[in-house]
N, C-alpha and C. Protein backbone atom coordinates (compact mmCIF):
# COMPACT_ATOMS: atom_id res chain seq x y z
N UNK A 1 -142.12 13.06 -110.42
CA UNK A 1 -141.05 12.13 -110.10
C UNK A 1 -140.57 11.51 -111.41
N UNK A 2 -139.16 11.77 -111.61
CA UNK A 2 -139.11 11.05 -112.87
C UNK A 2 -138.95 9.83 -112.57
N UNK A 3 -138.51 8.63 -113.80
CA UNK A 3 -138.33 7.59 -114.09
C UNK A 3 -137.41 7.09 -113.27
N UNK A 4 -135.79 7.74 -113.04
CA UNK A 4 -135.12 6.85 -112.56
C UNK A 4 -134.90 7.31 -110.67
N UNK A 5 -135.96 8.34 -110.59
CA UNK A 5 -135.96 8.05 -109.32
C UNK A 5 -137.36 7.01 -108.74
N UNK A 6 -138.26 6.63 -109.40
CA UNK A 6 -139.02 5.54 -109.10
C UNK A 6 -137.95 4.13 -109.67
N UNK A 7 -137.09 4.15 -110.16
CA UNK A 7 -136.38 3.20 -110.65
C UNK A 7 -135.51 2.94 -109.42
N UNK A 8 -134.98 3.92 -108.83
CA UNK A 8 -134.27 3.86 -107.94
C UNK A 8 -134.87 3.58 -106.69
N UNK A 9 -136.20 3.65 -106.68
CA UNK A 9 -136.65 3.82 -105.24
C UNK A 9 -137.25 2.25 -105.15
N UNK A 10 -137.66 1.37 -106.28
CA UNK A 10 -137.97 0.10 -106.46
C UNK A 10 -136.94 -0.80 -105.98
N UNK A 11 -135.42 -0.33 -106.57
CA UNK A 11 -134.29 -1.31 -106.97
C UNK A 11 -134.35 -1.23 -105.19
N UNK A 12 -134.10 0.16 -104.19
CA UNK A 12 -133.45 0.23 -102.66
C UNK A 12 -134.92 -0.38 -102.12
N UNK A 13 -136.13 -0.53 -102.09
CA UNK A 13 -137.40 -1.15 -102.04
C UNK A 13 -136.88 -2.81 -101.89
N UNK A 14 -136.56 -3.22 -103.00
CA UNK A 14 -136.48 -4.76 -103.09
C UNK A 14 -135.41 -5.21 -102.37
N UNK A 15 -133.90 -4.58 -102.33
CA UNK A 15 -133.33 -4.77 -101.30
C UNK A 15 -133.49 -5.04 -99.94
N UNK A 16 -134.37 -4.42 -99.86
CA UNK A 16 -134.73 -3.65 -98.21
C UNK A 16 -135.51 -5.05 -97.87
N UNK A 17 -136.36 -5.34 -98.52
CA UNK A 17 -137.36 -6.56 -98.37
C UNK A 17 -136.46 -8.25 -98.76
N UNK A 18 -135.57 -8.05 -99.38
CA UNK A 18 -134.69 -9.48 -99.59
C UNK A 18 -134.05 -9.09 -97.97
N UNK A 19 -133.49 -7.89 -97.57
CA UNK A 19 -132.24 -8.12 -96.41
C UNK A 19 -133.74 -8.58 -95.08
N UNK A 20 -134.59 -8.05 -95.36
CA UNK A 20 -135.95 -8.47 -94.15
C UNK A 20 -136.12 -9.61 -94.42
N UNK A 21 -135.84 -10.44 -95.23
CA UNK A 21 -136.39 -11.45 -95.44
C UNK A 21 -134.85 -12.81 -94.62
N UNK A 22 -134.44 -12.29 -95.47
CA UNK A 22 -132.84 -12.79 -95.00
C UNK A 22 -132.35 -12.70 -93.56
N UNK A 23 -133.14 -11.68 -92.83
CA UNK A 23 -132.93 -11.26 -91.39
C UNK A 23 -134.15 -12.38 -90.59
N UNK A 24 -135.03 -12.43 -91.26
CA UNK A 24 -136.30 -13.87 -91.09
C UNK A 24 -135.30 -15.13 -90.64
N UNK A 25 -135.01 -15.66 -91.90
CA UNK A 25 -134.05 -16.68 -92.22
C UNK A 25 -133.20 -16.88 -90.79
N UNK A 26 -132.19 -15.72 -90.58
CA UNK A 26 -131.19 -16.40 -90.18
C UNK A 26 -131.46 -16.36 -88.92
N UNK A 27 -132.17 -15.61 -88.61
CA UNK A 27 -133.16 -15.89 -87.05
C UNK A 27 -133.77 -16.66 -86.67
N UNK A 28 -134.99 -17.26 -87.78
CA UNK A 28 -135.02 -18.88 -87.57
C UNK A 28 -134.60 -20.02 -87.54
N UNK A 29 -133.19 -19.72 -88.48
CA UNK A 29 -132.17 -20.50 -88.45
C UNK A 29 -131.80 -21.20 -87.39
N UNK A 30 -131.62 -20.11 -86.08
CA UNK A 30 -130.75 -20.25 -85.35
C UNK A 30 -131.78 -20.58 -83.87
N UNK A 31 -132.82 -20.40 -84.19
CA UNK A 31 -133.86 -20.71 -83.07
C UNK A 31 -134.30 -22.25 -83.60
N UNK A 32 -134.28 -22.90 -84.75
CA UNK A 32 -134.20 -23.91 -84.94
C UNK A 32 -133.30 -25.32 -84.85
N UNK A 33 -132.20 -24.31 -85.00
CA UNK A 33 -131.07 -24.99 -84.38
C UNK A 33 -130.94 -25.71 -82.95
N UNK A 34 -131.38 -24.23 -82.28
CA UNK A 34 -131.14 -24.79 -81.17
C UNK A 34 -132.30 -25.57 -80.76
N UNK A 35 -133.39 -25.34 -80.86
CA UNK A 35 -134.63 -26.55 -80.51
C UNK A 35 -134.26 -27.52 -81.14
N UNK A 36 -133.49 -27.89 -82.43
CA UNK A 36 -133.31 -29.09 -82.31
C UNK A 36 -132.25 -29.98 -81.61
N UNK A 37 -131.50 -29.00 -81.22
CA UNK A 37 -130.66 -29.52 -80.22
C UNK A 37 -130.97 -29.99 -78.65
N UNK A 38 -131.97 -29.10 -78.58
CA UNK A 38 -133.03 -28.90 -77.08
C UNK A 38 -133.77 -30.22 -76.87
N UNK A 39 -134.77 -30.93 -78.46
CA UNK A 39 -135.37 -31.94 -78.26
C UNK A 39 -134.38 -32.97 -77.75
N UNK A 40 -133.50 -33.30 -78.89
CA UNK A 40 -132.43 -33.99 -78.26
C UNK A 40 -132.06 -34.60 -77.35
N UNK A 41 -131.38 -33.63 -76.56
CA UNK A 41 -130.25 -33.57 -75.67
C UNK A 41 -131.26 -33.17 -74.53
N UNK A 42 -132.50 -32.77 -74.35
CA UNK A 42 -133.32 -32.36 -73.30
C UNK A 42 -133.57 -34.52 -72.51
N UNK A 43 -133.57 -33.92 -70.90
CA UNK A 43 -133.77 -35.51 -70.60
C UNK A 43 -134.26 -35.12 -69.32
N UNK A 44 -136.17 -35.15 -69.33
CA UNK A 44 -136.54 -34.80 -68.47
C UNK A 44 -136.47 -35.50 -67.26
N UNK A 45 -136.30 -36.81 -67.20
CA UNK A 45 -136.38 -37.25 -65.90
C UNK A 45 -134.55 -36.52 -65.12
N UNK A 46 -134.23 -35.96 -65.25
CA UNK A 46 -133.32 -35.55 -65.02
C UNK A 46 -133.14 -33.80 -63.82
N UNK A 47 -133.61 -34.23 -62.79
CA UNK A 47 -134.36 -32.54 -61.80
C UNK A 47 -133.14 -32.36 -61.14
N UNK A 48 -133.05 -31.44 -60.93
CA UNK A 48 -132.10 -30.42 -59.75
C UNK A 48 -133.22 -29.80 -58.71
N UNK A 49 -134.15 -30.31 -58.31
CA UNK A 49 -134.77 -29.89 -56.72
C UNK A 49 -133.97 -29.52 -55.76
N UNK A 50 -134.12 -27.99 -55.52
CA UNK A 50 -133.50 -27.26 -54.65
C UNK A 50 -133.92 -28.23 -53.21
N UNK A 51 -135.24 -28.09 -52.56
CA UNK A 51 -135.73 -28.66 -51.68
C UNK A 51 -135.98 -30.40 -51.50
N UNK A 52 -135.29 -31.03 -52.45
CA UNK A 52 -135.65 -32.18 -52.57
C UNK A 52 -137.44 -32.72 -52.20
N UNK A 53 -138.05 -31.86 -52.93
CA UNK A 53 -139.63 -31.93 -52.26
C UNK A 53 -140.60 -32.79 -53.23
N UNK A 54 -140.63 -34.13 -52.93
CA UNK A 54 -140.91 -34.95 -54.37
C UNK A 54 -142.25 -34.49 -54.47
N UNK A 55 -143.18 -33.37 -53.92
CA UNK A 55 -144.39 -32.94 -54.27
C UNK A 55 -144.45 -31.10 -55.26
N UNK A 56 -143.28 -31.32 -55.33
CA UNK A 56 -142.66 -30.04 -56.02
C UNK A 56 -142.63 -30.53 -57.68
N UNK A 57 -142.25 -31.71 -57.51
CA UNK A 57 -141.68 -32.44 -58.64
C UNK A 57 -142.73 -32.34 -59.87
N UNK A 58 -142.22 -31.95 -61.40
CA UNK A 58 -143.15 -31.75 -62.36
C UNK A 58 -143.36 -33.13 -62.94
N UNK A 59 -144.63 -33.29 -63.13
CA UNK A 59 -145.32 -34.26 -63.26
C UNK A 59 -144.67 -34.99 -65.32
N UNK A 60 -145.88 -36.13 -65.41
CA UNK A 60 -145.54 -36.22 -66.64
C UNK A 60 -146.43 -35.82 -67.64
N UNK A 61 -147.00 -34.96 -67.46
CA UNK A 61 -147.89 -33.90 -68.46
C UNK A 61 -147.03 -32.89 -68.74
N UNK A 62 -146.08 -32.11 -67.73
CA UNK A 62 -145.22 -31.11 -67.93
C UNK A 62 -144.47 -31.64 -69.02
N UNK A 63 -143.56 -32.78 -68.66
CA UNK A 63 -142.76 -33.49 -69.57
C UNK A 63 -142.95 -33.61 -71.02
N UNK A 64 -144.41 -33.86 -71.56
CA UNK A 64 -144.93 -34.24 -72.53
C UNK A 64 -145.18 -32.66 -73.00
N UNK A 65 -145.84 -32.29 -72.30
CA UNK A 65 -145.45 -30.63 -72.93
C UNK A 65 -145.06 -29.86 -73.65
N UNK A 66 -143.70 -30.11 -72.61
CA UNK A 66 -142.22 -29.67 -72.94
C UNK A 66 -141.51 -29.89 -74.19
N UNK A 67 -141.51 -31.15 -74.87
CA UNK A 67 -141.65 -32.11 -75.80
C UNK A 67 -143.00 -31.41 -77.12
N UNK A 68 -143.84 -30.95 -76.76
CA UNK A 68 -144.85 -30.87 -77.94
C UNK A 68 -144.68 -29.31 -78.18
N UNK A 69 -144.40 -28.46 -77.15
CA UNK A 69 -144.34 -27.40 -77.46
C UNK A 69 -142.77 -26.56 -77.64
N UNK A 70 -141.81 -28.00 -77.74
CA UNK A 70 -140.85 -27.88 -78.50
C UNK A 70 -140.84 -28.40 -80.21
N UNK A 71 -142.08 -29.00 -80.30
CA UNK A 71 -142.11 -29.33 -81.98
C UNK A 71 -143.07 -28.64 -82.30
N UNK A 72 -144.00 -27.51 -82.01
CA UNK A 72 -144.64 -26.86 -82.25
C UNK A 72 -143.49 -25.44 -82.74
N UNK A 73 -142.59 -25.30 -81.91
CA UNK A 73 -141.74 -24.11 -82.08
C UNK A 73 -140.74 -24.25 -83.30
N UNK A 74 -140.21 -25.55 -83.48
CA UNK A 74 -139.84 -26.11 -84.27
C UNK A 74 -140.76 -25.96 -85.51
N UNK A 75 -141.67 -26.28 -85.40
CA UNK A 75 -142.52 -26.46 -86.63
C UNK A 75 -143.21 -24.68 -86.84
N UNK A 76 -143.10 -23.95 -86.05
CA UNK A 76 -143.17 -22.69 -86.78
C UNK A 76 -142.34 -21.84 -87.15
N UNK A 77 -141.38 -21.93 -87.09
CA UNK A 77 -140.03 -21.48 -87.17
C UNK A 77 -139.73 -22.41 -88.71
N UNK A 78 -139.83 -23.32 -88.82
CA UNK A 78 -139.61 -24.06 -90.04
C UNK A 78 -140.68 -23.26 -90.67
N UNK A 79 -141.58 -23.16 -90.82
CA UNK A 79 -142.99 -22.49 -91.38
C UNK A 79 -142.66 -21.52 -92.36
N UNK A 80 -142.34 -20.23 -90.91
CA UNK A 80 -141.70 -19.29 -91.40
C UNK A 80 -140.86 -18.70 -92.30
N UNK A 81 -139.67 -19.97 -92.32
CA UNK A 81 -138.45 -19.65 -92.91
C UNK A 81 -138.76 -20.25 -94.79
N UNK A 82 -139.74 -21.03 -94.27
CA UNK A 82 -140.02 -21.46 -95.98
C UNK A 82 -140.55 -20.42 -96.81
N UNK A 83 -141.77 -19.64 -95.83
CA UNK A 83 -142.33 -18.82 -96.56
C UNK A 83 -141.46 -17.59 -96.93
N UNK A 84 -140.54 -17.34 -95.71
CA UNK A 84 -139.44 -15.92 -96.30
C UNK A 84 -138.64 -16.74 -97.46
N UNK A 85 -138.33 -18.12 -97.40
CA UNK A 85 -137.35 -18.52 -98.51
C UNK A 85 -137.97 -18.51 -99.63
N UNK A 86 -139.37 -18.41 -100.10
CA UNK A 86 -139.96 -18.77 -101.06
C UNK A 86 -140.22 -17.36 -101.74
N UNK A 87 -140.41 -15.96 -100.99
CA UNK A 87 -140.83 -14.98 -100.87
C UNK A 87 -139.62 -14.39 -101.83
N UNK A 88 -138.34 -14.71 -101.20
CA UNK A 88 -136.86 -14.38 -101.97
C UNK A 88 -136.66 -14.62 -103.06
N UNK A 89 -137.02 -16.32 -103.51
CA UNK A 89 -136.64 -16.84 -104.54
C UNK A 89 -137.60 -16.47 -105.53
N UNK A 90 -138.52 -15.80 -105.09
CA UNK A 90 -139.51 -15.24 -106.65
C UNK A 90 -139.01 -13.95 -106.62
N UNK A 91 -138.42 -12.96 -105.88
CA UNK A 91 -137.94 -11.87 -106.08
C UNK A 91 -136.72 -12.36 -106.92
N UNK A 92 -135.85 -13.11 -106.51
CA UNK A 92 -134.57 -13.16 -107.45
C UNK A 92 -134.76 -13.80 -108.35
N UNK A 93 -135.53 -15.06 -108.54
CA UNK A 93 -135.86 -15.36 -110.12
C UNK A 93 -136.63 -14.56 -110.86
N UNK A 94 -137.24 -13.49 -110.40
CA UNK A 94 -137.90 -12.26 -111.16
C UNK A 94 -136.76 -11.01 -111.43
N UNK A 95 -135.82 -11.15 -110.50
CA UNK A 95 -134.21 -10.16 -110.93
C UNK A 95 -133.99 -11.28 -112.41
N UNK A 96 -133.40 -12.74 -111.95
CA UNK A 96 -132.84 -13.08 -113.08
C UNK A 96 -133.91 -12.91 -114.43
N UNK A 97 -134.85 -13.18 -114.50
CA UNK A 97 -135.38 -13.29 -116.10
C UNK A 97 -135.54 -11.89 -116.56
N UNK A 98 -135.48 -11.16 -115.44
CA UNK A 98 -135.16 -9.28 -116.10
C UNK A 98 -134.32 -9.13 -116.65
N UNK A 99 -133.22 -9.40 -115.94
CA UNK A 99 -131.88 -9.43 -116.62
C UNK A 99 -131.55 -10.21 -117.69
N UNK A 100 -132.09 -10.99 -117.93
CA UNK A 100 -131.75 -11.71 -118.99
C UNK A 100 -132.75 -11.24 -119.92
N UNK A 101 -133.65 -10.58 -119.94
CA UNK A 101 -134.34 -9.75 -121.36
C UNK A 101 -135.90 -10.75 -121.40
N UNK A 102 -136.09 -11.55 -120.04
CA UNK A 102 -137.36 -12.41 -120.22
C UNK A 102 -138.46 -11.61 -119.59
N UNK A 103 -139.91 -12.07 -119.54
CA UNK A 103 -140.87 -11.78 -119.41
C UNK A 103 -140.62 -11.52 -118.08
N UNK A 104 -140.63 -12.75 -117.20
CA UNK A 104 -140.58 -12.78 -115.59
C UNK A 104 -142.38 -13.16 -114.78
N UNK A 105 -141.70 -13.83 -114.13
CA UNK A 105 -143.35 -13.79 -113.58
C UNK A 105 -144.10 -12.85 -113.31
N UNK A 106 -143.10 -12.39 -112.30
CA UNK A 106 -144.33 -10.87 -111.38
C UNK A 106 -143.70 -9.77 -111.68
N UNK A 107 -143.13 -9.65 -112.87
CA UNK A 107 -141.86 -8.63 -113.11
C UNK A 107 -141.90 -7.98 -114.44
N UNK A 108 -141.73 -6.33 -114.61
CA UNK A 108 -141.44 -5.70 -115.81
C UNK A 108 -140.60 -5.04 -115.99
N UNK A 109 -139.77 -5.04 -116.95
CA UNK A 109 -138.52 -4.40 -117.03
C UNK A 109 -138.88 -3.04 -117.54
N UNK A 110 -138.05 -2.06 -116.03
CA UNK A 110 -138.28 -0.37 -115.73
C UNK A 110 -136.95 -0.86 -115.55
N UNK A 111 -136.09 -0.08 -116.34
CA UNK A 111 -134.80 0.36 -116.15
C UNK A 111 -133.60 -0.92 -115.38
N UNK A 112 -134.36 -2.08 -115.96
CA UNK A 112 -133.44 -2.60 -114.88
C UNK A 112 -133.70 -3.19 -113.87
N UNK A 113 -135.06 -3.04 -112.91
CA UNK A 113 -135.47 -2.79 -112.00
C UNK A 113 -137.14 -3.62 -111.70
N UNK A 114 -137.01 -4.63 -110.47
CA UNK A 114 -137.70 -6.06 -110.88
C UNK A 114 -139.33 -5.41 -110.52
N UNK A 115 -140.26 -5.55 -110.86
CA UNK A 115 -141.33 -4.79 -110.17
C UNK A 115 -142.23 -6.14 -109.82
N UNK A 116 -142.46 -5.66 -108.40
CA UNK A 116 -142.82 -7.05 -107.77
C UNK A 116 -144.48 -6.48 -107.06
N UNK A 117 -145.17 -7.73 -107.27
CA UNK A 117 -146.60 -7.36 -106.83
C UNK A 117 -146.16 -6.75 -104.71
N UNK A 118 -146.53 -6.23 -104.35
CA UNK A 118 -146.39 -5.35 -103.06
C UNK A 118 -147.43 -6.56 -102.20
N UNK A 119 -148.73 -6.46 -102.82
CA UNK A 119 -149.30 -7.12 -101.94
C UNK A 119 -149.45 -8.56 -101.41
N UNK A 120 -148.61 -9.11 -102.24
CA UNK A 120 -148.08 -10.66 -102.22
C UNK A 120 -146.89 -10.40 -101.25
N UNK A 121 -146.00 -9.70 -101.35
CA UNK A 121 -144.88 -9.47 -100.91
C UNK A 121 -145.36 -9.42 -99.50
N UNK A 122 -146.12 -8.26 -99.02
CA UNK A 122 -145.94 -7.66 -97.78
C UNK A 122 -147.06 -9.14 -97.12
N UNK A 123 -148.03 -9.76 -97.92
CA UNK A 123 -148.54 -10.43 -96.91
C UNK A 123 -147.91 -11.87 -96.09
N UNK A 124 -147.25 -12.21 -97.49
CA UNK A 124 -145.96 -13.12 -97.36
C UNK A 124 -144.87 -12.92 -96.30
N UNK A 125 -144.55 -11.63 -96.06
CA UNK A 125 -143.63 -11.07 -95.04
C UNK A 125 -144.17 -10.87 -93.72
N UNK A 126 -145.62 -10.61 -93.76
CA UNK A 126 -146.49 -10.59 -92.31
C UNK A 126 -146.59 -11.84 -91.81
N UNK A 127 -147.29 -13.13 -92.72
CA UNK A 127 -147.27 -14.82 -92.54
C UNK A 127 -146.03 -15.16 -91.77
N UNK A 128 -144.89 -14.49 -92.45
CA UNK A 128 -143.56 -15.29 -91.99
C UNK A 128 -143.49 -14.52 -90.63
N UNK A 129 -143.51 -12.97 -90.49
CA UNK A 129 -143.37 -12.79 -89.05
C UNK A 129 -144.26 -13.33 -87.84
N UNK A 130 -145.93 -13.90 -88.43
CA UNK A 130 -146.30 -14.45 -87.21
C UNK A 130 -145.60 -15.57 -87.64
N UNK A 131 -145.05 -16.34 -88.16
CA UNK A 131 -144.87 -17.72 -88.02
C UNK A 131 -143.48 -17.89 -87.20
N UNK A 132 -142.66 -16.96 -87.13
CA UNK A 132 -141.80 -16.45 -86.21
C UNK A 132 -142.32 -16.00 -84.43
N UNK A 133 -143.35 -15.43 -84.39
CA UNK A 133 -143.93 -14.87 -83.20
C UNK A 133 -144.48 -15.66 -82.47
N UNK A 134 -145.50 -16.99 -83.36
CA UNK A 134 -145.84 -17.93 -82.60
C UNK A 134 -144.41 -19.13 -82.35
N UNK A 135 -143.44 -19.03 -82.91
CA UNK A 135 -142.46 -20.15 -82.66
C UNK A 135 -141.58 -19.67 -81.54
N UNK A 136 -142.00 -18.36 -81.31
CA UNK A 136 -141.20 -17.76 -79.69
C UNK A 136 -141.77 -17.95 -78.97
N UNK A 137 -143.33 -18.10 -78.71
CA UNK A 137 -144.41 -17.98 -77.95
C UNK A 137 -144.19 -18.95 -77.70
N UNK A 138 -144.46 -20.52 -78.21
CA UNK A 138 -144.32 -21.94 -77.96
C UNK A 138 -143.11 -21.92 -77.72
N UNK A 139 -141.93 -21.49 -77.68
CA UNK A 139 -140.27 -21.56 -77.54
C UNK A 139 -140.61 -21.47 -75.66
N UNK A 140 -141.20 -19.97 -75.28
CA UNK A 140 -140.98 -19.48 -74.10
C UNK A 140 -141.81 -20.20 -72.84
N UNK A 141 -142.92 -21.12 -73.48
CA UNK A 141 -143.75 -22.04 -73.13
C UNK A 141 -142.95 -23.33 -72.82
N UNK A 142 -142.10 -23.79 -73.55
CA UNK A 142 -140.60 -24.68 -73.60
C UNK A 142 -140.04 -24.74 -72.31
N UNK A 143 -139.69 -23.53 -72.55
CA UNK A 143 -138.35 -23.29 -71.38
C UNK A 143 -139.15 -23.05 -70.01
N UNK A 144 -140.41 -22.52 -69.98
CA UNK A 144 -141.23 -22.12 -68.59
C UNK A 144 -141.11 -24.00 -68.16
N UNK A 145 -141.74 -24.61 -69.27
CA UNK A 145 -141.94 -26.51 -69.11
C UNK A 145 -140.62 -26.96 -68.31
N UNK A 146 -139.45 -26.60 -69.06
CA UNK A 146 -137.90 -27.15 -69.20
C UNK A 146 -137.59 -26.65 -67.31
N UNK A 147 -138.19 -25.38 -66.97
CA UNK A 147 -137.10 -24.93 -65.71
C UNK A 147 -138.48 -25.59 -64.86
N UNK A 148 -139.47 -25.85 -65.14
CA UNK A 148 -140.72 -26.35 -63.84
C UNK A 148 -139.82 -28.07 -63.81
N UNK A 149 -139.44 -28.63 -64.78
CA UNK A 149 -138.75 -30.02 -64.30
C UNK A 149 -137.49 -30.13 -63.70
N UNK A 150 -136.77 -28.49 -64.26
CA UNK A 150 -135.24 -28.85 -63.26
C UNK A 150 -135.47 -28.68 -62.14
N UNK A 151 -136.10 -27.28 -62.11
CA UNK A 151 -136.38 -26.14 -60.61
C UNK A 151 -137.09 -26.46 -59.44
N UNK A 152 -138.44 -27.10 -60.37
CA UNK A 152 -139.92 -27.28 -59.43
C UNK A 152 -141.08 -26.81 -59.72
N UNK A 153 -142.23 -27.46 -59.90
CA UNK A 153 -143.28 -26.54 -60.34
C UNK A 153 -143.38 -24.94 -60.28
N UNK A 154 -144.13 -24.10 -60.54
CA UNK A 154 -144.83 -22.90 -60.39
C UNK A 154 -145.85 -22.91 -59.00
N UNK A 155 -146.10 -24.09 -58.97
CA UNK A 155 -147.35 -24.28 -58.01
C UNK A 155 -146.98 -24.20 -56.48
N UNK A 156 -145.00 -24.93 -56.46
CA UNK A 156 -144.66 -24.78 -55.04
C UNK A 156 -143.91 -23.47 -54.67
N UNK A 157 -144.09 -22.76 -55.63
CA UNK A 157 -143.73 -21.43 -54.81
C UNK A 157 -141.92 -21.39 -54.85
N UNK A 158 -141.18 -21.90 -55.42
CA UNK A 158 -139.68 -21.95 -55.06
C UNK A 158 -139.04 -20.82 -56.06
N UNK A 159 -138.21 -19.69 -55.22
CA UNK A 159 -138.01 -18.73 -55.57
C UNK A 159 -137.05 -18.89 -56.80
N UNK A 160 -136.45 -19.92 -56.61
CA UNK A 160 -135.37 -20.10 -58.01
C UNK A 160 -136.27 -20.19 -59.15
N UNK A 161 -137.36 -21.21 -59.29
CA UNK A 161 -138.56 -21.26 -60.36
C UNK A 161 -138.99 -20.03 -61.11
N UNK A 162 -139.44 -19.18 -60.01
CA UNK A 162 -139.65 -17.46 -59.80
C UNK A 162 -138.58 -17.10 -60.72
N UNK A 163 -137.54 -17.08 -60.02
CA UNK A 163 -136.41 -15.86 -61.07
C UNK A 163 -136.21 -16.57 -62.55
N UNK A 164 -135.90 -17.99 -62.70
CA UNK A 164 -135.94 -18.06 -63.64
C UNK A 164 -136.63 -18.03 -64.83
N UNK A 165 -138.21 -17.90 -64.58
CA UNK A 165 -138.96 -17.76 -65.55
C UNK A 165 -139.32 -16.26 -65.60
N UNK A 166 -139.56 -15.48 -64.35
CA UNK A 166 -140.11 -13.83 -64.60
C UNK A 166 -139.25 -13.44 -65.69
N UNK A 167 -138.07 -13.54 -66.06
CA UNK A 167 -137.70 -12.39 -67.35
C UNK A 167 -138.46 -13.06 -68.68
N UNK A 168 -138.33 -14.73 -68.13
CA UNK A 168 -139.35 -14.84 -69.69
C UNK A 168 -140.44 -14.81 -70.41
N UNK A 169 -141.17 -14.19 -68.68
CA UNK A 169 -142.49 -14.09 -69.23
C UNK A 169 -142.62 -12.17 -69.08
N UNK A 170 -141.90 -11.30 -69.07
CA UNK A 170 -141.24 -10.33 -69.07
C UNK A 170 -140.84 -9.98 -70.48
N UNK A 171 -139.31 -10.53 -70.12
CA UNK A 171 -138.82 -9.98 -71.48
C UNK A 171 -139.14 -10.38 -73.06
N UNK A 172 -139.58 -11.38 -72.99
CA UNK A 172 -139.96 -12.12 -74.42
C UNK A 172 -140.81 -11.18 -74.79
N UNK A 173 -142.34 -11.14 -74.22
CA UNK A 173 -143.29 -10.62 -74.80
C UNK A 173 -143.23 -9.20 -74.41
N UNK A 174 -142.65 -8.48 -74.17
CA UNK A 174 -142.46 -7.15 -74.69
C UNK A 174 -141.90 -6.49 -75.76
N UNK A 175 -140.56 -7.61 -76.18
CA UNK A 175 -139.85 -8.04 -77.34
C UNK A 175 -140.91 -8.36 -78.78
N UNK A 176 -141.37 -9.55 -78.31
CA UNK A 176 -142.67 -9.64 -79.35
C UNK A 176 -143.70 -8.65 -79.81
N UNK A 177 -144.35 -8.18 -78.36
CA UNK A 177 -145.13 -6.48 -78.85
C UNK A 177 -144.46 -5.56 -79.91
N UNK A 178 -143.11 -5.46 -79.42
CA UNK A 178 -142.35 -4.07 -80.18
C UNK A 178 -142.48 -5.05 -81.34
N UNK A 179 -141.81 -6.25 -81.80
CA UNK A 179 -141.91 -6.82 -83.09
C UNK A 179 -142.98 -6.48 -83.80
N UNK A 180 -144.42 -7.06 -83.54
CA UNK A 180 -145.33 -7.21 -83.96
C UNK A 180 -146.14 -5.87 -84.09
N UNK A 181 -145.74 -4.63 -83.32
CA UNK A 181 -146.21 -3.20 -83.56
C UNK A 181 -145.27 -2.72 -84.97
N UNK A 182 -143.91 -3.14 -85.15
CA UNK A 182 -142.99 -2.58 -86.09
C UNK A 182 -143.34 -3.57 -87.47
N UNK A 183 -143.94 -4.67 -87.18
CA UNK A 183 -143.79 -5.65 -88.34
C UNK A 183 -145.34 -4.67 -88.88
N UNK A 184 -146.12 -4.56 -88.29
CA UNK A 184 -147.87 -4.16 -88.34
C UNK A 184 -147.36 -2.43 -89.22
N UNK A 185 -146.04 -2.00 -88.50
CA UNK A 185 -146.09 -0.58 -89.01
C UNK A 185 -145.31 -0.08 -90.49
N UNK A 186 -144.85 -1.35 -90.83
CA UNK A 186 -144.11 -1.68 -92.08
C UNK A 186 -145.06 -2.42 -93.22
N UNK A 187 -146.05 -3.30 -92.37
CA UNK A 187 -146.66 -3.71 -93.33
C UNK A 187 -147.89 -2.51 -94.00
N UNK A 188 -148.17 -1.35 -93.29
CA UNK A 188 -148.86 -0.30 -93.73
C UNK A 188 -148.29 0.62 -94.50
N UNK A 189 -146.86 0.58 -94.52
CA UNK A 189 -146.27 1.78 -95.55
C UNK A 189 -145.73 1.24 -97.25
């Protein structure tokens, strides 16, 4: 293999891992966003009881919950995004002092081309995806909390409760599996 195809295969390498990283970011971005809009603007004493069944009614442990395992989601999702932001900014301040003819921290100048420790990188990139995985997990824990105070417990059986939570305890974590099998199968190559 010559030189400038390991040169080349570093430079599309580091890309690949800034746009993963950047794809981190703006995903937590936006799941942060909205939990913080959620803490907010969420106002549990506030139910839509289909049955008006005040023994249906979610208690104030649900409430408090709802509330902790919205700053838990919050707070891993923030987690996350520091560690992909931090992960970036030593890749690109290791581009800039290349380019500019400096030493660089984790970096030697091949053609141009930033050479970054792999195993810092990829574990840094695994950290941030669980810190992402658990801030969905506590997210979907949220919203199960959020629809037991509009809807009605889990406990009374009310079919609206039912539909609205089966896709999330459904679709999320099958979503998460495929994540966490593809994040597990990237971090091996």
């Amino acid at each position: 293999m010559s030189d400038s195809d390991v040169s080349r295969r570093n430079l599309t390498t580091t890309k690949i891992h800034i746009m993963a990283l950047d794809g981190i970011v703006n995903v937590n971005s936006l799941f942060t966003l909205a939990l913080f809009l959620g803490i907010t603007t969420t106002n549990t004493n506030n139910t839509t009881l289909i049955a008006d069944d005040t023994a249906c009614a979610a208690s104030a442990a649900i409430s408090e919950a709802l509330i902790a395992f919205h700053v838990y989601s919050f707070s891993s999702f923030l987690f996350s995004s520091l560690i992909a932001l931090a992960l970036k900014n030593v890749i690109n301040i290791s581009k800039d002092e290349v380019d500019d003819g400096g030493i660089g921290v984790c970096s030697n100048r091949v053609h141009g081309v930033v050479k970054i420790n792999m195993v810092v990188l990829r574990l840094g990139t695994l950290v941030s995806a669980f810190g992402s995985v658990f801030g969905c997990g506590f997210l979907v824990m949220a919203l199960v909390n959020l629809v037991q105070i509009k809807l009605g417990t889990l406990a009374c059986g009310s079919p609206y409760t039912f539909a609205a939570v089966a896709p999330l305890l459904v679709l999320v974590p099958t979503a998460l599996l495929i994540y966490v099998i593809l994040v597990l199968y990237a971090f091996t190559r």
